[in-house]
C-alpha atoms as a PDB file:
ATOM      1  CA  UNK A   1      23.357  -2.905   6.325  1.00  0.00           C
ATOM      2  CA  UNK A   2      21.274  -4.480   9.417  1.00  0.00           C
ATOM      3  CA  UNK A   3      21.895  -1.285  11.610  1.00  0.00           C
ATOM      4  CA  UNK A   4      21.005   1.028   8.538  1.00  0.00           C
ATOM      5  CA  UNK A   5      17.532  -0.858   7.772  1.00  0.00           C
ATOM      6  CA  UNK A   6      16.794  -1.131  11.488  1.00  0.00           C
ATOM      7  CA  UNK A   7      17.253   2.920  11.957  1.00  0.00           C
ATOM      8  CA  UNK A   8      15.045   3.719   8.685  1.00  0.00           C
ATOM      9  CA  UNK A   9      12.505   1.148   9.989  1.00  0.00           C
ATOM     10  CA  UNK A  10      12.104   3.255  13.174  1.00  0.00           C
ATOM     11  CA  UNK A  11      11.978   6.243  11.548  1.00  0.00           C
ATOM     12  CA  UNK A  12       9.905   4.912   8.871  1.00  0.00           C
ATOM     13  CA  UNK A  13       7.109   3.544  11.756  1.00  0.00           C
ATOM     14  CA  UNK A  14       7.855   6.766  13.901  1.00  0.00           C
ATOM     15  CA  UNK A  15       6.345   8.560  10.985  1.00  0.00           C
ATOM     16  CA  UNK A  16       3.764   5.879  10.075  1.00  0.00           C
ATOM     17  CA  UNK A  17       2.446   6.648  13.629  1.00  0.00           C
ATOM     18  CA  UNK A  18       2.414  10.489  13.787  1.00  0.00           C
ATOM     19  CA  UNK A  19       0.730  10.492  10.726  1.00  0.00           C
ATOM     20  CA  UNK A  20      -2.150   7.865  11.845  1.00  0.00           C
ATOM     21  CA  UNK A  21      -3.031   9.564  15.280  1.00  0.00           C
ATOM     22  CA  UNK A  22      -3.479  13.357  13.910  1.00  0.00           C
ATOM     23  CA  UNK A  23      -5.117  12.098  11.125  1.00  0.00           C
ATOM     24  CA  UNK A  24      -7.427  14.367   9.342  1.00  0.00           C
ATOM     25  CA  UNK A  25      -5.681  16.699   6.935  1.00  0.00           C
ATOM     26  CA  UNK A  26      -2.030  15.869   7.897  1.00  0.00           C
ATOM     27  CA  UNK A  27      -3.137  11.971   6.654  1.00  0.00           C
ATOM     28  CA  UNK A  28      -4.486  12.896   3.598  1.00  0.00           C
ATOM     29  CA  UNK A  29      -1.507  15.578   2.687  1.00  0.00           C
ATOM     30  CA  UNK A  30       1.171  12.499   3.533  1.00  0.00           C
ATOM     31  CA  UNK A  31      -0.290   9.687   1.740  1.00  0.00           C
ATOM     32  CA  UNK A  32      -0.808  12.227  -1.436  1.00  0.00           C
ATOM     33  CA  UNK A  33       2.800  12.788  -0.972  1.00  0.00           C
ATOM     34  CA  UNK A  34       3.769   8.912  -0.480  1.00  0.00           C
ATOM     35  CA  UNK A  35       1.447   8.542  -3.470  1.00  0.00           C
ATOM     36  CA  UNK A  36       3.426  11.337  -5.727  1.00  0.00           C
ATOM     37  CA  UNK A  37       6.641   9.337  -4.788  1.00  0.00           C
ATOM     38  CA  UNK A  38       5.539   5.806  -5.165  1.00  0.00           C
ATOM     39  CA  UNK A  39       4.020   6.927  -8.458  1.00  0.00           C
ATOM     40  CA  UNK A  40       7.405   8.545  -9.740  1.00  0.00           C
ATOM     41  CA  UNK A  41       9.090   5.365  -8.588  1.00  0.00           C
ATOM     42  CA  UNK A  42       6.812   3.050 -10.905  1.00  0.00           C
ATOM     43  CA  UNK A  43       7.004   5.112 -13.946  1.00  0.00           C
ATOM     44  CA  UNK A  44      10.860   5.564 -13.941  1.00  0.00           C
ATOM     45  CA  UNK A  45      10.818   1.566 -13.303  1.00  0.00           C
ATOM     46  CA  UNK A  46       7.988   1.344 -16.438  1.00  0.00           C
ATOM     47  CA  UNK A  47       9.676   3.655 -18.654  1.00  0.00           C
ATOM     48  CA  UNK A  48       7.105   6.149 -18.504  1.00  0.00           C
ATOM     49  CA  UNK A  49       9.050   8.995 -16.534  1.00  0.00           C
ATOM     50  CA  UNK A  50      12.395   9.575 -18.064  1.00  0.00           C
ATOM     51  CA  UNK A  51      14.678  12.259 -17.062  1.00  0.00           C
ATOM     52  CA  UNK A  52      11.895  13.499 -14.855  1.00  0.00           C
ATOM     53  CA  UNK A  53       8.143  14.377 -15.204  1.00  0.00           C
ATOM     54  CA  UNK A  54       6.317  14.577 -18.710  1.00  0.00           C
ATOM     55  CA  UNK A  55       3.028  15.856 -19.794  1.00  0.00           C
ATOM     56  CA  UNK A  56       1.574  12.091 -19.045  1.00  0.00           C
ATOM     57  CA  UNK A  57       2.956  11.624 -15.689  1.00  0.00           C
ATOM     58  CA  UNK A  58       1.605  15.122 -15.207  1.00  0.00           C
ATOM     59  CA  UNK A  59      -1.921  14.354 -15.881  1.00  0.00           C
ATOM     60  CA  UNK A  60      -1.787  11.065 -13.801  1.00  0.00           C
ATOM     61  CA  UNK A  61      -0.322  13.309 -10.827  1.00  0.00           C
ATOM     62  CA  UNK A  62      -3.288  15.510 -11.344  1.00  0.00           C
ATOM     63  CA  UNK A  63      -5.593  13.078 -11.256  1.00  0.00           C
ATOM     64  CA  UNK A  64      -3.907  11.814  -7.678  1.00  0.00           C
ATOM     65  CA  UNK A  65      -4.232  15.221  -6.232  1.00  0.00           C
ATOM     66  CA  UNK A  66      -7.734  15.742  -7.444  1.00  0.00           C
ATOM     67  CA  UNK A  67      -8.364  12.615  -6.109  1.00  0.00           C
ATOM     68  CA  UNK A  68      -6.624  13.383  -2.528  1.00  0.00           C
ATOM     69  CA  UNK A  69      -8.526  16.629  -2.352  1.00  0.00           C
ATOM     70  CA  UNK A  70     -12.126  15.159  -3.331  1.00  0.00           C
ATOM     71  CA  UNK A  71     -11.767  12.321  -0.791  1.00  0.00           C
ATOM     72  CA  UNK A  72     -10.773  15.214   2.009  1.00  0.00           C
ATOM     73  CA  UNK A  73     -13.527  17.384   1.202  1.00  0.00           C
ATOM     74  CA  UNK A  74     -16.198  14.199   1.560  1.00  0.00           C
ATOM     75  CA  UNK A  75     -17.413  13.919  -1.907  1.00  0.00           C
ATOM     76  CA  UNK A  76     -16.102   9.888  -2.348  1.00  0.00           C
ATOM     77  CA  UNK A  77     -19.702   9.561  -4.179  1.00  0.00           C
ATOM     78  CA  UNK A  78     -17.848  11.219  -7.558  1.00  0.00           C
ATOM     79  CA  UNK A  79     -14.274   9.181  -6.866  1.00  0.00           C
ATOM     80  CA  UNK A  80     -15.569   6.916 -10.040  1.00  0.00           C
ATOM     81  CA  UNK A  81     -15.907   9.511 -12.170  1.00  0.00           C
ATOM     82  CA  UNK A  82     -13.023  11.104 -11.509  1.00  0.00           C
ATOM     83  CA  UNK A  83     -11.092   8.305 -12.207  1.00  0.00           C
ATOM     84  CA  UNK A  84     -13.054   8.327 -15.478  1.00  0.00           C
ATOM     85  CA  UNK A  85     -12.223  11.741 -15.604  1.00  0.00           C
ATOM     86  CA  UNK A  86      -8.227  11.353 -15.127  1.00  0.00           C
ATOM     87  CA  UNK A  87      -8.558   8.305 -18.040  1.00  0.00           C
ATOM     88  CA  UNK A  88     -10.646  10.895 -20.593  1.00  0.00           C
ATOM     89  CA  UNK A  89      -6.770  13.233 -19.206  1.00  0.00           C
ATOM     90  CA  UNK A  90      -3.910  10.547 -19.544  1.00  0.00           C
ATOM     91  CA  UNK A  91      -5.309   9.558 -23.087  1.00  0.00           C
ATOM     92  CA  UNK A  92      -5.856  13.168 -24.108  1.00  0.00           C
ATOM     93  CA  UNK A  93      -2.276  13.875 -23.712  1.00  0.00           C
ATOM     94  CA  UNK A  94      -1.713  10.537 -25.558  1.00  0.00           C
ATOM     95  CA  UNK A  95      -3.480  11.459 -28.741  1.00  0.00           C
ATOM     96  CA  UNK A  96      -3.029  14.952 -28.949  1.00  0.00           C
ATOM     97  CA  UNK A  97       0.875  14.828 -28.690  1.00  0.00           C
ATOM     98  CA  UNK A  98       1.090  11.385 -30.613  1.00  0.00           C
ATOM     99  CA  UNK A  99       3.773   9.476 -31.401  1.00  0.00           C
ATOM    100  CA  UNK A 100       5.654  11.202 -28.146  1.00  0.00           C
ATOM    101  CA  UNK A 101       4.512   8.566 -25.820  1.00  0.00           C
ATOM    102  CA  UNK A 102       3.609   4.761 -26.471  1.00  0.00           C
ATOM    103  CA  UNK A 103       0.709   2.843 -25.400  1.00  0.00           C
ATOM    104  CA  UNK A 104       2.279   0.669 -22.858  1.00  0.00           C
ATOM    105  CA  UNK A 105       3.244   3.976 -21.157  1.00  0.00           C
ATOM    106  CA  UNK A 106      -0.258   5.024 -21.537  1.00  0.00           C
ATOM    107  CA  UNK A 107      -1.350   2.210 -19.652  1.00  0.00           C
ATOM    108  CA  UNK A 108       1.508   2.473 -16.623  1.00  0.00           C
ATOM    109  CA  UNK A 109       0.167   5.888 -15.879  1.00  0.00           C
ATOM    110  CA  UNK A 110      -3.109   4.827 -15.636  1.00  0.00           C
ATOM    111  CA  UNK A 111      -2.220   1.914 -13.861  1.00  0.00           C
ATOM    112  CA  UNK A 112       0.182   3.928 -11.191  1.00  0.00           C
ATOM    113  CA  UNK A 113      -2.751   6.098 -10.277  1.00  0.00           C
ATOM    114  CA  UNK A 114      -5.210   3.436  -9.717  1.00  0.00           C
ATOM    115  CA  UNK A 115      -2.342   1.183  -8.200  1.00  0.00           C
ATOM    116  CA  UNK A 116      -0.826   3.725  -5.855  1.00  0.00           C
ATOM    117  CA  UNK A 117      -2.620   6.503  -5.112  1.00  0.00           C
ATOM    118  CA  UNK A 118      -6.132   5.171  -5.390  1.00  0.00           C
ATOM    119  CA  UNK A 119      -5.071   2.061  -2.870  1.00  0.00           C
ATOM    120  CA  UNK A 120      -3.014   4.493  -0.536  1.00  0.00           C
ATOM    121  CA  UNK A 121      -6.340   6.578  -0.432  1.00  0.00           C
ATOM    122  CA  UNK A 122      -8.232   3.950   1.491  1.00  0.00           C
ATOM    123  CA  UNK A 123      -6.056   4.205   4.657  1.00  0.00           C
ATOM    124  CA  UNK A 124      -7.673   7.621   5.053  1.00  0.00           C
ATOM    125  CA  UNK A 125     -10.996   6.259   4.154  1.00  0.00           C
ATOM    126  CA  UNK A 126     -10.489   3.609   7.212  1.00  0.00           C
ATOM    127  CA  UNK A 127      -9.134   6.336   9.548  1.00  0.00           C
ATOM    128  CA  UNK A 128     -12.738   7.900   8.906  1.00  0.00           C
ATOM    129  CA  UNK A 129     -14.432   4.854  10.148  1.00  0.00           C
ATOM    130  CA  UNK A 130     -15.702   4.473  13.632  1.00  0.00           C
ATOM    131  CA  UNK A 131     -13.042   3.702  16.101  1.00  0.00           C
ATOM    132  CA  UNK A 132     -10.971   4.008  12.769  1.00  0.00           C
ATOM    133  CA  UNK A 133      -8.141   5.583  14.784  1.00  0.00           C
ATOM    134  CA  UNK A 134      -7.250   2.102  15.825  1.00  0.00           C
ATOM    135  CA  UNK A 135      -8.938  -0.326  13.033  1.00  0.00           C
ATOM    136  CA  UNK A 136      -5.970   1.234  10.271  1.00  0.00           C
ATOM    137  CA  UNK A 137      -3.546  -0.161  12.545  1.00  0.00           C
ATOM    138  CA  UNK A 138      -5.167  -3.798  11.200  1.00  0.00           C
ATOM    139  CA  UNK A 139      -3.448  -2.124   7.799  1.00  0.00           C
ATOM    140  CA  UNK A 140      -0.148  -2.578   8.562  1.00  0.00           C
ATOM    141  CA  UNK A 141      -0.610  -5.482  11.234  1.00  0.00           C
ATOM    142  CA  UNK A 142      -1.669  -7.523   7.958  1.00  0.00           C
ATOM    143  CA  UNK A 143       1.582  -5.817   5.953  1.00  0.00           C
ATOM    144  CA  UNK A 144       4.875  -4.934   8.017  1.00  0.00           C
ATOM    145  CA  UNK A 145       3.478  -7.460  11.130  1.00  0.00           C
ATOM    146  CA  UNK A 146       2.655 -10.450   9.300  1.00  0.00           C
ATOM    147  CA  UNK A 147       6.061 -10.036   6.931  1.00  0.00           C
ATOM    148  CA  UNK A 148       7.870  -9.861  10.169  1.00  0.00           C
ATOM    149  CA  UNK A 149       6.342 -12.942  11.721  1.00  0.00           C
ATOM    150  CA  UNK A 150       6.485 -14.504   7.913  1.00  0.00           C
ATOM    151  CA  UNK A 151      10.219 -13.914   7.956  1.00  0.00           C
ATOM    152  CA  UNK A 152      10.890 -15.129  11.308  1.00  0.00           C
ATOM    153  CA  UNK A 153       8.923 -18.658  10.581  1.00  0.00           C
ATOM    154  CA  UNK A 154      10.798 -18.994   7.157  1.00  0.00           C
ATOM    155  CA  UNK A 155      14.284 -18.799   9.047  1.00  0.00           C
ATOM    156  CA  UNK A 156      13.125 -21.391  11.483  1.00  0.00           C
ATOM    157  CA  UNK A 157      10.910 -23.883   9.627  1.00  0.00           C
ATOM    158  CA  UNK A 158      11.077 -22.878   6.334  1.00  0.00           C
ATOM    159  CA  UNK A 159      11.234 -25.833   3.930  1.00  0.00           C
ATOM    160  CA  UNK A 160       8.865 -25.547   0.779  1.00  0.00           C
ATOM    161  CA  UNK A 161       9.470 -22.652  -1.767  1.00  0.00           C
ATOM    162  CA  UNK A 162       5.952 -20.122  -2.163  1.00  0.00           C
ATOM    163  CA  UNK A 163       7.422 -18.385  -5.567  1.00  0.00           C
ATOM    164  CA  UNK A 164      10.845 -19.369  -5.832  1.00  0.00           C
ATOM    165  CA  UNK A 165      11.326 -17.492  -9.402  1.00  0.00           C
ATOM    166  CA  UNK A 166      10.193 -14.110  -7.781  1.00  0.00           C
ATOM    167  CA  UNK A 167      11.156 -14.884  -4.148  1.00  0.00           C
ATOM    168  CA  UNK A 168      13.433 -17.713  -3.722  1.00  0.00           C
ATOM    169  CA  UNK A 169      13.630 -16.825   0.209  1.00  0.00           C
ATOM    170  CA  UNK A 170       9.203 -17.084   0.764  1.00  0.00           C
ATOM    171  CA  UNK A 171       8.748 -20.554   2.114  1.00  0.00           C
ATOM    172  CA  UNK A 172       4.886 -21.907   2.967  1.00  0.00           C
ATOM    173  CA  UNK A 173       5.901 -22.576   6.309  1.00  0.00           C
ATOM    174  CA  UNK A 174       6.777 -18.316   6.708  1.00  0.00           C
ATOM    175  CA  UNK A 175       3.717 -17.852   4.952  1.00  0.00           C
ATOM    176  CA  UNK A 176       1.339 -19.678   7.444  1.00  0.00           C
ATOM    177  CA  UNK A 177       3.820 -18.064  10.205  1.00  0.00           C
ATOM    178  CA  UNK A 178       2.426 -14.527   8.663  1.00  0.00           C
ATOM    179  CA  UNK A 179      -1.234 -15.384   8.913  1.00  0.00           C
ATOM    180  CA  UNK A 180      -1.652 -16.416  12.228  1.00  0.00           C
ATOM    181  CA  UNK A 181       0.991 -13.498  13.520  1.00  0.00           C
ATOM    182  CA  UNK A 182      -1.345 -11.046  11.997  1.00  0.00           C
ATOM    183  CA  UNK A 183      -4.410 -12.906  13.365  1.00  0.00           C
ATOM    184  CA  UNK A 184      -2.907 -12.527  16.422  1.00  0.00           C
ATOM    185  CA  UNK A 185      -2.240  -8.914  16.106  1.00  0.00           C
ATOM    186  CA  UNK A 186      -5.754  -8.634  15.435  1.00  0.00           C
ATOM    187  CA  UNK A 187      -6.974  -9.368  18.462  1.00  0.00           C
ATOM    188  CA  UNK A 188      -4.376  -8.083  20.735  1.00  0.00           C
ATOM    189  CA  UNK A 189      -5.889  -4.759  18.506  1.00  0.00           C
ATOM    190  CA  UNK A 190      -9.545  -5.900  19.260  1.00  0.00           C
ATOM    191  CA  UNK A 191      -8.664  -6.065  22.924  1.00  0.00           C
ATOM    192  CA  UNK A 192      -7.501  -2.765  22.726  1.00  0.00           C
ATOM    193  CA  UNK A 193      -9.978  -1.048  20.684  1.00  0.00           C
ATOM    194  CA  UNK A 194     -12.235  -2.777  23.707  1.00  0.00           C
ATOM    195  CA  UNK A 195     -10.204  -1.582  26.386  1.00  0.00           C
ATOM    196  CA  UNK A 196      -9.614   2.216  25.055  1.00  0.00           C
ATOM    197  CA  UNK A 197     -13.294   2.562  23.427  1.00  0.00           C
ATOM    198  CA  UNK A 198     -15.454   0.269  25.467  1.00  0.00           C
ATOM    199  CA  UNK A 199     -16.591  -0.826  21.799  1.00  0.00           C
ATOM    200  CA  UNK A 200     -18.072  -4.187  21.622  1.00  0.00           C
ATOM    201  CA  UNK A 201     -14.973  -7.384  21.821  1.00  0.00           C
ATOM    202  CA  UNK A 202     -14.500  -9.045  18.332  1.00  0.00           C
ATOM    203  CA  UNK A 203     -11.379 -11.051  18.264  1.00  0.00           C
ATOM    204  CA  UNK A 204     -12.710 -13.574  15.759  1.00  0.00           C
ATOM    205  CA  UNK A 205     -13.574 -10.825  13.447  1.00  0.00           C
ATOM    206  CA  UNK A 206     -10.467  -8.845  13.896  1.00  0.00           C
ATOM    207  CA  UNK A 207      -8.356 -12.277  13.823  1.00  0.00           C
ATOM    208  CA  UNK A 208     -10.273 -12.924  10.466  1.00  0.00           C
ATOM    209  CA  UNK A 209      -9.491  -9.709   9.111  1.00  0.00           C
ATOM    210  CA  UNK A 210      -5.977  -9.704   9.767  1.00  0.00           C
ATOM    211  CA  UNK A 211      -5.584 -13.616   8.464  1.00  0.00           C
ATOM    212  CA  UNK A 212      -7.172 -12.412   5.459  1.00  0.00           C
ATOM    213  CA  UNK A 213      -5.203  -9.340   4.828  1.00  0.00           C
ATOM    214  CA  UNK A 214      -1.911 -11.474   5.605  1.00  0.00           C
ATOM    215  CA  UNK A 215      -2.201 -13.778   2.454  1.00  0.00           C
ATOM    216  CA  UNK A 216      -3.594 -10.521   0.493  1.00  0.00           C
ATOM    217  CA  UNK A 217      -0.273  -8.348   1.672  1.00  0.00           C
ATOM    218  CA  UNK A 218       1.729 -11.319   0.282  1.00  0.00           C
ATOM    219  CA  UNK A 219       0.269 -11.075  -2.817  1.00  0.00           C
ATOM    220  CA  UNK A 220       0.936  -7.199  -2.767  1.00  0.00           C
ATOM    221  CA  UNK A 221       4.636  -8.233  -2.166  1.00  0.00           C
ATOM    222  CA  UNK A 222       5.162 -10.938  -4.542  1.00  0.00           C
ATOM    223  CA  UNK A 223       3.477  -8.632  -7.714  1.00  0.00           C
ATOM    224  CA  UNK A 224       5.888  -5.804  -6.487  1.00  0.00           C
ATOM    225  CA  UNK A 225       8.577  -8.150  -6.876  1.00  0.00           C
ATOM    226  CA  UNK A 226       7.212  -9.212 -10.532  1.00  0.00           C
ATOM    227  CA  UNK A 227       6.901  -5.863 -11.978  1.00  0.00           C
ATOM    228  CA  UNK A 228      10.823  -4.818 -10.732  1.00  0.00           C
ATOM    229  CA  UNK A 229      11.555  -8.527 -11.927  1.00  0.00           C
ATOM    230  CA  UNK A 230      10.434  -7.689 -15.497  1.00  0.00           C
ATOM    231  CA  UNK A 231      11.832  -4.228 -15.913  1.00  0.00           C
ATOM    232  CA  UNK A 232      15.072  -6.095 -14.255  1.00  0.00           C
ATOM    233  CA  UNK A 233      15.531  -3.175 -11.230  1.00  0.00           C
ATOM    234  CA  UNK A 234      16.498  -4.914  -7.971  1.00  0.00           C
ATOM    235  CA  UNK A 235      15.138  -1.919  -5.905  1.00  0.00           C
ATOM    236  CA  UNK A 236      12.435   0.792  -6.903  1.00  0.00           C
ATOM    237  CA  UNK A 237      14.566   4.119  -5.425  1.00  0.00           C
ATOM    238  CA  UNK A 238      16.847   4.687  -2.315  1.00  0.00           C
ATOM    239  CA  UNK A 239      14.738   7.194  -0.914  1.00  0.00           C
ATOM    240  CA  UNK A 240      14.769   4.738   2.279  1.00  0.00           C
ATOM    241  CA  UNK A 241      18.161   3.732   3.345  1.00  0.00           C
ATOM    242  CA  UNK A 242      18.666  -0.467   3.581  1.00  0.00           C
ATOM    243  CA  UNK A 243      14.912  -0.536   2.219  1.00  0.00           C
ATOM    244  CA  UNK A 244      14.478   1.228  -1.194  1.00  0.00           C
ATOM    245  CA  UNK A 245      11.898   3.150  -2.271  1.00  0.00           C
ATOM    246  CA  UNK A 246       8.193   3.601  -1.392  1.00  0.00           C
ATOM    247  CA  UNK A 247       6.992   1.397  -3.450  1.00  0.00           C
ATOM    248  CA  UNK A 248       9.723  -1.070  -1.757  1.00  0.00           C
ATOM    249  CA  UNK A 249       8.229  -0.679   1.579  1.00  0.00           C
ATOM    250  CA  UNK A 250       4.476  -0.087   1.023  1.00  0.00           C
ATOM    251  CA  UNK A 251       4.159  -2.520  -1.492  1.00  0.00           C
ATOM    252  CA  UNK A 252       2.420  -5.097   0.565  1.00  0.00           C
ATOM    253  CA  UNK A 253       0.352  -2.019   2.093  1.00  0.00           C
ATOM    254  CA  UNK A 254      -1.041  -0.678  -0.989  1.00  0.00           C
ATOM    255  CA  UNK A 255      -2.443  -4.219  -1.629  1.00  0.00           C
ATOM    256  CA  UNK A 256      -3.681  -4.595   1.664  1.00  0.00           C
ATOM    257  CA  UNK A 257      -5.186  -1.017   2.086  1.00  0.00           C
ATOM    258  CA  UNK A 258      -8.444  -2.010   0.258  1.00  0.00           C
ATOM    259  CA  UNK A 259      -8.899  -5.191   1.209  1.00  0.00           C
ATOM    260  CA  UNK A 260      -9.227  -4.055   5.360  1.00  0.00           C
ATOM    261  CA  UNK A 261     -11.616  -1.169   4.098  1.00  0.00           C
ATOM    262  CA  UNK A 262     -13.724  -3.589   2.516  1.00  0.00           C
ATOM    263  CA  UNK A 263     -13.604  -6.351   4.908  1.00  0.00           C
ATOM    264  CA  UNK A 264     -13.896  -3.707   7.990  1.00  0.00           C
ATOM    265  CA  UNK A 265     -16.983  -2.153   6.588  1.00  0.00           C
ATOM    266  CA  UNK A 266     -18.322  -5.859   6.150  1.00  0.00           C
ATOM    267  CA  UNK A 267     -17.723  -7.302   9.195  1.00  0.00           C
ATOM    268  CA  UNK A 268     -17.458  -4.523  11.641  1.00  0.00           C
ATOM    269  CA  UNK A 269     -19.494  -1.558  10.394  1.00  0.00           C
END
């Protein structure tokens, strides 16, 4: 199982980092595709997509790829409204094929486009930033990096229990291990972003950001665990070998996403 999860890792940040250096459309086609996926993976896990897609799940996949295509062609002003727009969709298809679907599904579609592909969307929207090409790295620095320095810290000091009824194995003590190994991947990135760019040297900022993003990945994590906890799944797909699904391994990522545009464009733009 180690050896299988250890080979899809590589492969999984092999393909992680093709996609984040050519950027551009190749970005924006791939996370639309993770999106499509990750979607899929929370409606069959909701209840929503059963025995494959519906007329619901079809709207909320339009509304992702309108969403995808908007954000590529630069018109992010009108992301609001279409998001409006896809709502005014998802709940036409409710009403006008009533009682097919229930409400609760109603509200998991809505939910898996904001959730998934909305939160996805903002890697490209940091990749667009200046010196964005390395500042996304600060994405998964604050999601895969701090989960492997959080994991690392729980096996070797781990003591008090963070959320033992949806994590038993999260301690405190990994938890504070996480934070400062992502603030310290932040500024190993700041120093490079300095060395490669000659762009002004902000470790506290970067260090800051990461922290930050750390304790905001963990929540990502622990409310991926919750939903698969209440629909009693123990894994969203196998679509990763020794991982899961999408939603498995980005879950952390889609939380932290947002929260490293927002903080960037605060602190750095």
């Amino acid at each position: 199982m180690f050896r299988t999860r250890l080979i899809s890792g590589i492969f999984l940040v092999a393909a992680a980092v093709v996609l984040l250096v050519l950027g551009g459309p190749v970005l924006a086609a791939g996370l639309f595709v993770i999106s499509v996926i990750g979607m899929s993976e929370l409606y069959r896990a909701a209840g929503t997509q059963k025995g494959g897609p519906n007329l619901l799940t079809a709207a909320a996949f339009a509304g992702a790829a309108a969403l995808y295509l908007l954000m590529y062609l630069g018109y992010d002003r009108i992301m609001i409204g279409v998001i409006s727009a896809c709502l005014i969709l998802i709940l036409a298809v409710y009403v006008f094929t009533w009682p097919v679907f229930r409400s609760d599904q109603v509200m998991a579609a809505m939910f898996g486009l904001v959730y998934v592909a909305l939160s996805l969307s903002f890697i490209y929207r940091i990749r667009l930033m200046e010196n964005g090409q390395f500042i996304v790295w600060l994405v998964f620095a604050c999601s895969w990096g701090s989960d492997t320095f959080a994991y690392c810290a729980g096996m070797l000091f781990g003591r008090h229990k963070m959320a033992p009824r949806l994590s038993p194995k999260k301690s405190v003590e990994g938890a504070v291990g996480g934070v400062i190994g992502a603030a310290v991947l932040g500024m190993i990135l700041s120093f490079v972003t300095y060395k490669m760019t000659g762009a002004p040297l902000k470790l506290f900022e970067y260090a800051l950001i990461c922290a930050v993003g750390a304790l905001v990945s963990m929540v990502g994590d622990l409310a991926a665990s919750a939903i698969k906890r209440d629909h009693k799944i123990k894994d969203y797909g196998k679509l990763i070998p020794g991982h899961g699904g999408i939603l498995d391994r980005f879950d952390s990522v889609i939380f932290t996403a947002p929260a490293i545009w927002l903080l960037a464009v605060l602190m750095l733009g």
